[in-house]
Protein backbone atom coordinates (compact mmCIF):
# COMPACT_ATOMS: atom_id res chain seq x y z
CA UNK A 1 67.09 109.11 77.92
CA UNK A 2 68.19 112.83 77.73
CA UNK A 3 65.55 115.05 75.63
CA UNK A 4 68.14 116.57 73.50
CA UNK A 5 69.28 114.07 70.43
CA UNK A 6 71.16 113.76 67.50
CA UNK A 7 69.30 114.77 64.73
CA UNK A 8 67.84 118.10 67.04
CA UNK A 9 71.90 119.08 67.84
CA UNK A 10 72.91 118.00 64.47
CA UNK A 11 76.66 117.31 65.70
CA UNK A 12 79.96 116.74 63.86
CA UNK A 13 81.55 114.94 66.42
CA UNK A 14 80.48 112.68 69.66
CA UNK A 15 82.95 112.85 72.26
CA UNK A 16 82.58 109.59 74.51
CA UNK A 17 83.88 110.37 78.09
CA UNK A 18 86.31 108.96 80.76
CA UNK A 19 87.57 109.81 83.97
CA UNK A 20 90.50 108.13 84.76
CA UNK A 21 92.11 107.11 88.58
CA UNK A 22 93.39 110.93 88.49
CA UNK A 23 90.47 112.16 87.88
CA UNK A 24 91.19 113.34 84.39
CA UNK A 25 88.41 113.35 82.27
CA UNK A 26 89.25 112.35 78.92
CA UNK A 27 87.57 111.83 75.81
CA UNK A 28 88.29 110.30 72.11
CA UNK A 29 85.88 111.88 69.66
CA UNK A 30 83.48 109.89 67.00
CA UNK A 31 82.09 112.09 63.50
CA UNK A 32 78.21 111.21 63.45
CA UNK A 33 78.58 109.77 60.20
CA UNK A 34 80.67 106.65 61.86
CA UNK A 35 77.71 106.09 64.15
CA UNK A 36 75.53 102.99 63.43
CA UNK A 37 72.66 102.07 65.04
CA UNK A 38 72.62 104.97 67.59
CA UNK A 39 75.71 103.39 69.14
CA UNK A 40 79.16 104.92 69.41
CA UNK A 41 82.65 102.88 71.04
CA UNK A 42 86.39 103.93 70.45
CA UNK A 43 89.00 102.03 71.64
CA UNK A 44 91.82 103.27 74.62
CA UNK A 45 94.91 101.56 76.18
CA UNK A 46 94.31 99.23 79.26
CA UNK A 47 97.37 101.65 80.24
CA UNK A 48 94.93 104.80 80.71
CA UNK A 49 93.70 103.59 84.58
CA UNK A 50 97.43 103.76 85.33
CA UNK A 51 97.92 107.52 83.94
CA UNK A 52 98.51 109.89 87.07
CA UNK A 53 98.38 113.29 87.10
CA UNK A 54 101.76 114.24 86.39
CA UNK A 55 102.61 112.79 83.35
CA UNK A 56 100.89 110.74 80.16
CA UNK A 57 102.69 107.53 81.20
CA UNK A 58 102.11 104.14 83.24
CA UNK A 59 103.11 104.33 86.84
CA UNK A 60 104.84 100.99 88.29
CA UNK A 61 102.90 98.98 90.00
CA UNK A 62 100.09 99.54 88.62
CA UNK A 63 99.78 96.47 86.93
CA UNK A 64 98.54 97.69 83.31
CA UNK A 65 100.70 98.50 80.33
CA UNK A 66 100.89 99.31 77.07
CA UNK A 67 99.40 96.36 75.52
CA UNK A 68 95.41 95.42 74.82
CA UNK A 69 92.73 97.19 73.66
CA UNK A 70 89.78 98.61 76.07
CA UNK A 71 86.42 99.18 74.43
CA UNK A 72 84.96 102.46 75.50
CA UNK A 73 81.05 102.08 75.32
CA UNK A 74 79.26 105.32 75.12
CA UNK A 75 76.00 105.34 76.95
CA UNK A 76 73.40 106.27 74.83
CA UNK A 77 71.01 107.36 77.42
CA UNK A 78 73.70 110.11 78.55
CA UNK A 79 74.14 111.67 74.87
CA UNK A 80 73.36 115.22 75.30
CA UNK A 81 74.33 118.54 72.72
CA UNK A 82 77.56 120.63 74.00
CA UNK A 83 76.10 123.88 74.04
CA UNK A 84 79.11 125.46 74.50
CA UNK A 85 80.68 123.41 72.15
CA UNK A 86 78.73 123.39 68.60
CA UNK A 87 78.65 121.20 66.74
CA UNK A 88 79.42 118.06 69.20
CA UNK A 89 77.85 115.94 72.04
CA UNK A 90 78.82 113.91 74.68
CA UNK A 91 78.73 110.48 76.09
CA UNK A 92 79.53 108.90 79.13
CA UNK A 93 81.43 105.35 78.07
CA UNK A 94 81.96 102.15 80.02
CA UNK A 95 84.90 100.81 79.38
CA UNK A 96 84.70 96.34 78.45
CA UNK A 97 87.38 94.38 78.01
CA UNK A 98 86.30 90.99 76.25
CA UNK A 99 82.55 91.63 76.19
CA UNK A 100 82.57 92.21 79.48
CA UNK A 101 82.78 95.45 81.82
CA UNK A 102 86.47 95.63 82.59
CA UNK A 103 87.55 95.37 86.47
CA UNK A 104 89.34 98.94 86.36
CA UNK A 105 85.72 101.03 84.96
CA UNK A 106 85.29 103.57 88.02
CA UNK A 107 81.41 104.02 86.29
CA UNK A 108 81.47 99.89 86.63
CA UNK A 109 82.26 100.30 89.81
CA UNK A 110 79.50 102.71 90.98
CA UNK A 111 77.22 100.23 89.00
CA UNK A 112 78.05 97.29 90.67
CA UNK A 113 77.91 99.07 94.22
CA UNK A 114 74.00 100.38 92.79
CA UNK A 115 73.32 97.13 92.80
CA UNK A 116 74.71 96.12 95.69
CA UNK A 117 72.61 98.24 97.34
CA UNK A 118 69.12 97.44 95.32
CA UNK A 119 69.89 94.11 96.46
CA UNK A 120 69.36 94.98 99.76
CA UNK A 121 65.75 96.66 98.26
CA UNK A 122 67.27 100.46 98.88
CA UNK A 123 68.24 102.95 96.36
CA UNK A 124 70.90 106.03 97.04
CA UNK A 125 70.01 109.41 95.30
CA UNK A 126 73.00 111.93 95.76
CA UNK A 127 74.84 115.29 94.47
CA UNK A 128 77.83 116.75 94.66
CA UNK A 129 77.45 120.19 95.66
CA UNK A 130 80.78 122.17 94.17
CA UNK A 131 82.77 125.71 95.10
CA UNK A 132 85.28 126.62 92.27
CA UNK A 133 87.44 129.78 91.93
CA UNK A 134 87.07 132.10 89.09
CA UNK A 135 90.87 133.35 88.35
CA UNK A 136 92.84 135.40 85.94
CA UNK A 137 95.96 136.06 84.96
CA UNK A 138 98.68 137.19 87.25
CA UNK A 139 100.50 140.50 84.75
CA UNK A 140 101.87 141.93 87.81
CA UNK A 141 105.48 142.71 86.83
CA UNK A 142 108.62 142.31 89.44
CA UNK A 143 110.09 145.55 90.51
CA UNK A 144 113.92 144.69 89.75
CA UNK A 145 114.88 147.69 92.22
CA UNK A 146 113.49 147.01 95.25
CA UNK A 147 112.94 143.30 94.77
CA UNK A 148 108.83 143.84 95.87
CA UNK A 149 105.47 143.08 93.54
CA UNK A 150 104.10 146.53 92.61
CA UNK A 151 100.67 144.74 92.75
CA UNK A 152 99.03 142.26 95.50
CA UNK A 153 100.48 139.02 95.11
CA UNK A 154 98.89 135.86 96.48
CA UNK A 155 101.59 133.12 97.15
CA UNK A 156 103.82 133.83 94.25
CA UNK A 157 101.25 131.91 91.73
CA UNK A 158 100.80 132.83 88.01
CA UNK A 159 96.93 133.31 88.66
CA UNK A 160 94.64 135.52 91.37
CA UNK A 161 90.83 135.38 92.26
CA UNK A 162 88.68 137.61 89.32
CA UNK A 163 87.62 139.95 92.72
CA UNK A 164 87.77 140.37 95.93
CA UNK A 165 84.90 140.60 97.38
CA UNK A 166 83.18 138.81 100.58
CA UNK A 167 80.70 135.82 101.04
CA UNK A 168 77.69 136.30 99.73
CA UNK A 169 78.46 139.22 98.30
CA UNK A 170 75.41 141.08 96.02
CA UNK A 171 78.33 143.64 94.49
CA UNK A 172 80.11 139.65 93.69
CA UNK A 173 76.94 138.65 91.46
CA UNK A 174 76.89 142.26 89.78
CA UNK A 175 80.33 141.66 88.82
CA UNK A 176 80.03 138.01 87.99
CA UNK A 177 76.56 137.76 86.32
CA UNK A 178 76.83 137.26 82.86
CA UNK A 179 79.54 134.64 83.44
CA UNK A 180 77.09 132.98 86.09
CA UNK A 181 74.09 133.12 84.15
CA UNK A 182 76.33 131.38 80.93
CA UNK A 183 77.24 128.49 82.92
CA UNK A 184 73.90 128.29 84.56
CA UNK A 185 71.98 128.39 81.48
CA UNK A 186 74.61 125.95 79.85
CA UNK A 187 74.09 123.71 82.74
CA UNK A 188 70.05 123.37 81.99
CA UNK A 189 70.73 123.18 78.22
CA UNK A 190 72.49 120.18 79.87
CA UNK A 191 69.35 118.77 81.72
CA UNK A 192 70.81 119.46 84.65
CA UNK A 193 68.70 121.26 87.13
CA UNK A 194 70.23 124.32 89.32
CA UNK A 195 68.98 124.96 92.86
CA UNK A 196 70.98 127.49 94.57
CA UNK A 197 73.83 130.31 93.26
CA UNK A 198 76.13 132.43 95.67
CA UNK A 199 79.65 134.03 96.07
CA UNK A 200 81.11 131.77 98.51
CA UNK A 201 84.06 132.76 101.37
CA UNK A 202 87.06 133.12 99.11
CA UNK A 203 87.57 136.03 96.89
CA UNK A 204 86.39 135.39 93.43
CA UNK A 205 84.76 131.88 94.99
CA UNK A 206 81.39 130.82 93.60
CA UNK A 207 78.97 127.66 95.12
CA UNK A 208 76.16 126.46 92.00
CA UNK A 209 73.96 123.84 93.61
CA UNK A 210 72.36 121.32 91.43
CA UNK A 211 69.22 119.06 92.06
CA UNK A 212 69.94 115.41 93.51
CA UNK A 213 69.41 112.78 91.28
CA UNK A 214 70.06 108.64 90.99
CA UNK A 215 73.32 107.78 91.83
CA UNK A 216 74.84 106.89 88.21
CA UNK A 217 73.52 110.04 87.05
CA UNK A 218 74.89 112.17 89.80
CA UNK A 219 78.17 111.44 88.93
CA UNK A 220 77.49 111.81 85.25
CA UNK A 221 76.56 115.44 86.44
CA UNK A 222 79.58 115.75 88.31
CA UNK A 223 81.32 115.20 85.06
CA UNK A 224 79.06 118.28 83.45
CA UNK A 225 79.52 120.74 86.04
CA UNK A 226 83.02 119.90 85.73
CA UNK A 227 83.34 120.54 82.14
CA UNK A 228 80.58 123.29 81.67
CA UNK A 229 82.32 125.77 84.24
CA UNK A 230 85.77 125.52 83.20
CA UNK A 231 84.87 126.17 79.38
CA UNK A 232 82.61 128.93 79.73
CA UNK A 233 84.73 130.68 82.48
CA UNK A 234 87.68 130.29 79.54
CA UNK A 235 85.48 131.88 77.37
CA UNK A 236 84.82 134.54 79.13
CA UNK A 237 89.38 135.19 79.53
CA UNK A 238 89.02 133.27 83.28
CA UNK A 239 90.15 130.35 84.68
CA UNK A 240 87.61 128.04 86.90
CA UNK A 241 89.49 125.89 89.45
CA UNK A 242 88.82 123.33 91.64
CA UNK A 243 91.60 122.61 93.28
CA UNK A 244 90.87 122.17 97.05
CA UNK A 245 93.19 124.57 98.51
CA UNK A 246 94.38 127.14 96.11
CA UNK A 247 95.89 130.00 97.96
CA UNK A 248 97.26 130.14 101.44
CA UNK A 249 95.03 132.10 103.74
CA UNK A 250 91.78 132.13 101.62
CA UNK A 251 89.14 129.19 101.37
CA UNK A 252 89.64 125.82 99.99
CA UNK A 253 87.08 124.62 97.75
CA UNK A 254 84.88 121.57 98.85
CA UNK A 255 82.95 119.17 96.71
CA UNK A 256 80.27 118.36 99.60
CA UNK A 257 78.42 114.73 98.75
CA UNK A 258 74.96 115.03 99.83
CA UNK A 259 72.75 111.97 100.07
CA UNK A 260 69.59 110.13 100.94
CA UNK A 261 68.30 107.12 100.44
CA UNK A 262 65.04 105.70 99.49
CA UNK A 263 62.80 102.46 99.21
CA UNK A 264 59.92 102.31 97.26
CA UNK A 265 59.86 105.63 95.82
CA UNK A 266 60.13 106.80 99.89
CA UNK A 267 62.53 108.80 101.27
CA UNK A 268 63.34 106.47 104.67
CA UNK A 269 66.20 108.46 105.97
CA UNK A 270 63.46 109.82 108.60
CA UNK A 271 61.85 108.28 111.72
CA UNK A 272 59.83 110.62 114.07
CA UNK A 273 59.47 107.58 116.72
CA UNK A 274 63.66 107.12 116.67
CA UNK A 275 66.03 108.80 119.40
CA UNK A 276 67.82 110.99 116.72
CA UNK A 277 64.94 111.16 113.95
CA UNK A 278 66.89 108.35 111.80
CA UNK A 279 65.37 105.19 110.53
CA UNK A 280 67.19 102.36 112.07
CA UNK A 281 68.72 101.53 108.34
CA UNK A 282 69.33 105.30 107.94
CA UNK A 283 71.35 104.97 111.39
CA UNK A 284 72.96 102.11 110.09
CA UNK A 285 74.22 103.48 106.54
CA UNK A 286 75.41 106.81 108.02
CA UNK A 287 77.44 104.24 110.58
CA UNK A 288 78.84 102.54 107.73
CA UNK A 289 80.55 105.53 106.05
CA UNK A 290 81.24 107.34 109.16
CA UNK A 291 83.22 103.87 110.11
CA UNK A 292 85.07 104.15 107.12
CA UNK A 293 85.52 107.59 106.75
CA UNK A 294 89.83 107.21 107.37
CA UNK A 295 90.20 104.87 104.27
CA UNK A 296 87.33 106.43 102.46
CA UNK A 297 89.61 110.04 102.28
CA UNK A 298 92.12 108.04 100.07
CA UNK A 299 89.70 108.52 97.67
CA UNK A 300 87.23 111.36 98.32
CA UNK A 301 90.12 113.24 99.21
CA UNK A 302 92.92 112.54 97.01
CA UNK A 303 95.79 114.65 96.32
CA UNK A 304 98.46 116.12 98.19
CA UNK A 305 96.50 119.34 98.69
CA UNK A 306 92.96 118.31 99.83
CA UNK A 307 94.68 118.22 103.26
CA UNK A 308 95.53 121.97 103.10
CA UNK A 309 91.60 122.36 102.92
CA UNK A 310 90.88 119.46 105.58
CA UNK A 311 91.54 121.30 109.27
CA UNK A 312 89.87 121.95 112.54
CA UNK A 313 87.42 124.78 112.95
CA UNK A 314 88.00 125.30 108.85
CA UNK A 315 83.98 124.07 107.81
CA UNK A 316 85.54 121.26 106.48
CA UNK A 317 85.00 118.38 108.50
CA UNK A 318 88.46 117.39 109.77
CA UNK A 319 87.04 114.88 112.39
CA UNK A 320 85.12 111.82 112.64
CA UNK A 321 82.30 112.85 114.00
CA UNK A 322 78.69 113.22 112.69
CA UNK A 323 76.34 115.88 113.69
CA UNK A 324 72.43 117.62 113.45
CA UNK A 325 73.67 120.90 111.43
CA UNK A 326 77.07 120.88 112.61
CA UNK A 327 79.45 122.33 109.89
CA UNK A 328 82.48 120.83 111.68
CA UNK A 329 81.53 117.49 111.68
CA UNK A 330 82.76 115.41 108.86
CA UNK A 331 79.14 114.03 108.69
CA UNK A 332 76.56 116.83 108.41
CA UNK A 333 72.69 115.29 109.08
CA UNK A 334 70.27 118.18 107.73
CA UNK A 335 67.48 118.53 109.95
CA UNK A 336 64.55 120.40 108.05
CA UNK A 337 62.71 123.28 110.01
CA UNK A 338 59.93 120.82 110.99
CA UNK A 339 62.00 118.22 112.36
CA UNK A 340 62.29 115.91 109.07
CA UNK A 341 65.56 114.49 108.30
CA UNK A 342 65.53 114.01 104.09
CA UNK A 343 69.30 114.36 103.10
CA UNK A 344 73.00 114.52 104.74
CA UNK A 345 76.12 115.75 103.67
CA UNK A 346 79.59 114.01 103.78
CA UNK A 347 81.97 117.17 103.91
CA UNK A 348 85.29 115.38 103.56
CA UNK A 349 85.03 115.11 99.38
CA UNK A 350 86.99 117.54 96.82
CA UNK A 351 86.51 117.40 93.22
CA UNK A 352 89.67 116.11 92.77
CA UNK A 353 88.06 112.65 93.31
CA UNK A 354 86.48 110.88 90.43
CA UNK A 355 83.11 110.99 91.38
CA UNK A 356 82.28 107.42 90.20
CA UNK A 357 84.83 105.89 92.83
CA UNK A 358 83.77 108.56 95.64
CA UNK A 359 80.28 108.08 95.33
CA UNK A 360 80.85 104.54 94.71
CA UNK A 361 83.26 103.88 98.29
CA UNK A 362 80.42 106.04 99.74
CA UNK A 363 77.62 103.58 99.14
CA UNK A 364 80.06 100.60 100.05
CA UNK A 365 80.58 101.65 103.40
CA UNK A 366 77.12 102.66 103.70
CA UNK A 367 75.95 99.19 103.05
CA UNK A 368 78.67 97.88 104.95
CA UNK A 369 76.72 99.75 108.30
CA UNK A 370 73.49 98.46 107.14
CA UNK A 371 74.97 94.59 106.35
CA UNK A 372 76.88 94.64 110.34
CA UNK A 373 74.20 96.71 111.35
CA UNK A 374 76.33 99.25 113.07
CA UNK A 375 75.57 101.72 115.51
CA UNK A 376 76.05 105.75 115.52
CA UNK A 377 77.75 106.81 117.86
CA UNK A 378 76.26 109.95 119.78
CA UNK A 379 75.97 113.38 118.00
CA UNK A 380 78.53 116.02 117.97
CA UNK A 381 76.63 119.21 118.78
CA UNK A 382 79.62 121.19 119.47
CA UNK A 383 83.12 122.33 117.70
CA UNK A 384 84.98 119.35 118.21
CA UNK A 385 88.33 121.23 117.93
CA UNK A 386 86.99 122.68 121.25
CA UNK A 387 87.09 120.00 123.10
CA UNK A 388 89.78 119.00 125.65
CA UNK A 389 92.40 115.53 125.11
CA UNK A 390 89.81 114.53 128.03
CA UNK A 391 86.35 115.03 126.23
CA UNK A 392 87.93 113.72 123.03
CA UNK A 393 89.04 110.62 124.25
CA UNK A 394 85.78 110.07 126.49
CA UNK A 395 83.21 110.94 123.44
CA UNK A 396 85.26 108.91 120.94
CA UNK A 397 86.28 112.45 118.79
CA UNK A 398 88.99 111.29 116.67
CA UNK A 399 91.07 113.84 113.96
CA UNK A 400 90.85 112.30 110.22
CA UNK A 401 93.75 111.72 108.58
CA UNK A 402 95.96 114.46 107.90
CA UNK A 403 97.77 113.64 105.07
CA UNK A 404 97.44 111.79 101.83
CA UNK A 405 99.81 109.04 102.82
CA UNK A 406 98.37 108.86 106.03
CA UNK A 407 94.93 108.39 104.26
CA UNK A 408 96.35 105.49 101.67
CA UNK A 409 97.63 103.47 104.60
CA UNK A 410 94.69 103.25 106.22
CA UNK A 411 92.80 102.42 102.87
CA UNK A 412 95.32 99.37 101.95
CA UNK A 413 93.90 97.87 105.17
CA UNK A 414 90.33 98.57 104.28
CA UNK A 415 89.44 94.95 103.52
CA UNK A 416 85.88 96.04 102.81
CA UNK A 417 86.44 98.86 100.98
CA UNK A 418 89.53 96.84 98.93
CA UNK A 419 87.01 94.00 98.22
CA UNK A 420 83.61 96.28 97.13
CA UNK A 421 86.70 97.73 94.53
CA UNK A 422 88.03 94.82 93.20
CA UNK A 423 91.59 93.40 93.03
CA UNK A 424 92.33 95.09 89.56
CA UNK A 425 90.30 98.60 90.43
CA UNK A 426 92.06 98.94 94.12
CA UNK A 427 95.37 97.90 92.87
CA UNK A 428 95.54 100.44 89.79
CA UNK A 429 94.33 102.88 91.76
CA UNK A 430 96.79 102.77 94.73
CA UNK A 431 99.58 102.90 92.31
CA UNK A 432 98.44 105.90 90.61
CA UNK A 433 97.90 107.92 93.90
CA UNK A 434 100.85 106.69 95.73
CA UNK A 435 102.98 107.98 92.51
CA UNK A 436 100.63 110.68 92.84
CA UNK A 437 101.82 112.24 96.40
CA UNK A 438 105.65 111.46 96.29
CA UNK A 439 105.79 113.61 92.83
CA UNK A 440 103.78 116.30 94.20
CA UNK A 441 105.39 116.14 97.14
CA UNK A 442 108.74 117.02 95.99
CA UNK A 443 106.99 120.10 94.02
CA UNK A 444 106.89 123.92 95.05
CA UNK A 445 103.59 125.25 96.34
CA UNK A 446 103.29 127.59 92.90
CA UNK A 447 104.76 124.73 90.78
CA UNK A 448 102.04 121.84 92.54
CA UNK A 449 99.20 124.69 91.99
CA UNK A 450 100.28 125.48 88.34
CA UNK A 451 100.30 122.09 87.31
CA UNK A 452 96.73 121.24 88.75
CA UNK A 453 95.28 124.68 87.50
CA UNK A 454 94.82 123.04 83.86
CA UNK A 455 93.36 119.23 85.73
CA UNK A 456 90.71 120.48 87.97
């Protein structure tokens, strides 16, 4: 249960929280008063899982509509004080459909693969560790006579980066602090514990790393950060984006999933007596989701413009390959300074992708590994994109999948990762992202950008 309460935030209003298949969060909004018993619900359309992007309307296929009621459960443990926001709280809901959690809940989903993996006497604790852009408005004016920008320009787009400074920049944090230090101080208001703060690669690019947690929660955080940075940036006249690739020729921004897993109270990820330093279930899980990693992008990575952020010798993991502190490899296994092995990071996520589903396909194929007890192959300890057609093929390097479509082909033959969704949950959601890339397909580089600017 979160410290903060009620009757300390004295709210008006209780927002109860969704994220939808395109990773929209959404919310319908309760007055206190209403509330009895310390519970909240609100009714949505079974329609909303079939809502893409683009538009407020159904997508074909899908197979939801207009009609029926879904009962949208707030969580009472997650009920926490806005405090950007005064005067309401927040909730994450579960969505039931006749009493029961409905097949298309994303946060259902990450339950049921939580305890999938209990069953097996394991638990997953993760985070998502997020870069986000810090942009303002684009006044630069068109000079009529010669046709040119009399200011920089960055790929025609109504928005540029706040500054333009380098990574890691100390004259970055000068300029950026109060901002910082008002999302980082909303974020702990929040419960949320922050680890890390830096200017990342991009100009006007920022990286605030959060504490791990339990599974369920880290993707309720995920829903915080989220939310927190993009309304205290807009208070401050920015814009915070996610979007994985904004500009051209700057940095995309990554949503890196890091993750151990435990037994007991016991980190187990490590084995000082084992060839690589992994436990043999360790091994096994990071198998798993390495196996799965070319149906897995459908939904870690998935819109049009993750793969403008997913290429070779780009940090971003473009192959599938795992590796001890290699930043190319799509699988990143953090070896500590003394040899222990206590977390790894899967590099192919954006925050485009409802963290619910991502985190939930994560721990699927994860105990997929551990269930066929699958083998890693050997380490990467090199830049794959280095390596010849001949070392490639020899060493098993393969490229991930390069495209969006390519990425929801190879998911529609994922029978595991089909099955740990459900027929409702997979079927909703494949509609939804196929509509998804032929609309943004057909869009403009500045039109695609503008439109996502005010999503992630």
């Amino acid at each position: 249960m979160k410290e903060n309460n009620i009757s300390n935030s004295k709210p008006c209003f209780i927002r109860v929280l969704w994220c939808d298949n395109a990773n929209i969060i959404r919310a319908k909004a309760v007055r206190v008063d209403e509330i009895k018993d310390q519970e909240v619900s609100v009714g949505i359309s079974r329609a909303q899982q079939g809502v893409p992007v683009m538009y407020d309307g159904v997508v074909a296929g899908c197979g939801l509509d207009p009609v029926g009621e879904i009962n949208l459960k707030g969580d009472m443990s997650t009920l926490t004080p806005i405090p950007y926001a005064p005067g309401h709280a927040r909730v994450m809901g579960d969505m039931f459909h006749e009493g029961k959690v409905w097949d298309n809940c994303p946060r259902g989903f990450l339950k049921k693969m939580i305890t999938a993996i209990q069953e097996e006497g394991l638990n997953v604790k993760a985070a998502f560790e997020n870069e986000f852009y810090l942009l303002k408005p684009d006044d630069e004016k068109r000079d009529n006579k010669n046709g040119r920008n009399n200011k920089k320009n960055i790929n025609g787009v109504s928005i540029k980066p706040s500054e333009f400074t380098s990574f890691a920049s100390t004259y970055s944090m000068d300029l950026n602090q109060h901002i910082i230090s008002d999302i980082v101080e909303a974020l702990i208001a929040q419960n949320i514990v922050v680890q890390q703060y830096y200017p990342e690669s991009g100009p006007g690019q920022h990286e605030i790393t959060i504490m791990y947690s339990d599974a369920l929660s880290a993707a309720d955080n995920q829903i915080v950060y989220r939310e927190t940075v993009k309304a205290i940036a807009s208070k401050h006249g920015l814009k915070a984006s996610f979007i994985p690739k904004i500009f051209p020729d700057t940095a995309g921004n990554g949503c890196h999933l890091h993750l151990s897993l435990w037994q007991d109270d016991e980190n187990i990820l490590h084995d000082s007596k084992a060839d690589y330093g992994l436990s043999e279930v360790g091994e096994q899980f990071i198998a798993g989701i390495l196996y799965h990693l070319p149906s897995l992008a459908a939904i870690t990575t998935p819109i049009p413009r993750s793969y403008r952020r997913i290429r070779p010798q780009m940090w971003s993991g473009a192959f599938q390959v795992w590796g001890f502190n290699n930043r190319e490899a799509a699988i990143r296994v953090i070896r500590e300074d003394d040899g222990r092995i206590l977390h790894f990071e899967v590099k192919t996520v954006d925050a485009s992708a409802n963290p619910y589903l991502a985190l939930g396909v994560v721990i699927s194929a994860g105990l997929d590994g551990i269930r066929k007890k699958m083998e890693l192959p050997h380490p990467i300890q090199k830049d794959p994109a280095n390596l010849s057609a001949a070392e490639m093929e020899e060493m098993g390097v393969k490229l991930l999948p390069s495209s969006l479509k390519e990425a929801l082909a190879n998911l529609k033959k994922d029978k595991v990762i089909l099955d740990a969704l459900g027929e409702g949950l997979s079927r909703s959601y494949l509609a939804v992202k196929s509509a998804e890339y032929e609309a943004l397909g057909k869009l403009s580089s500045e039109r695609e950008v503008d439109l996502l600017l005010e999503k992630y």
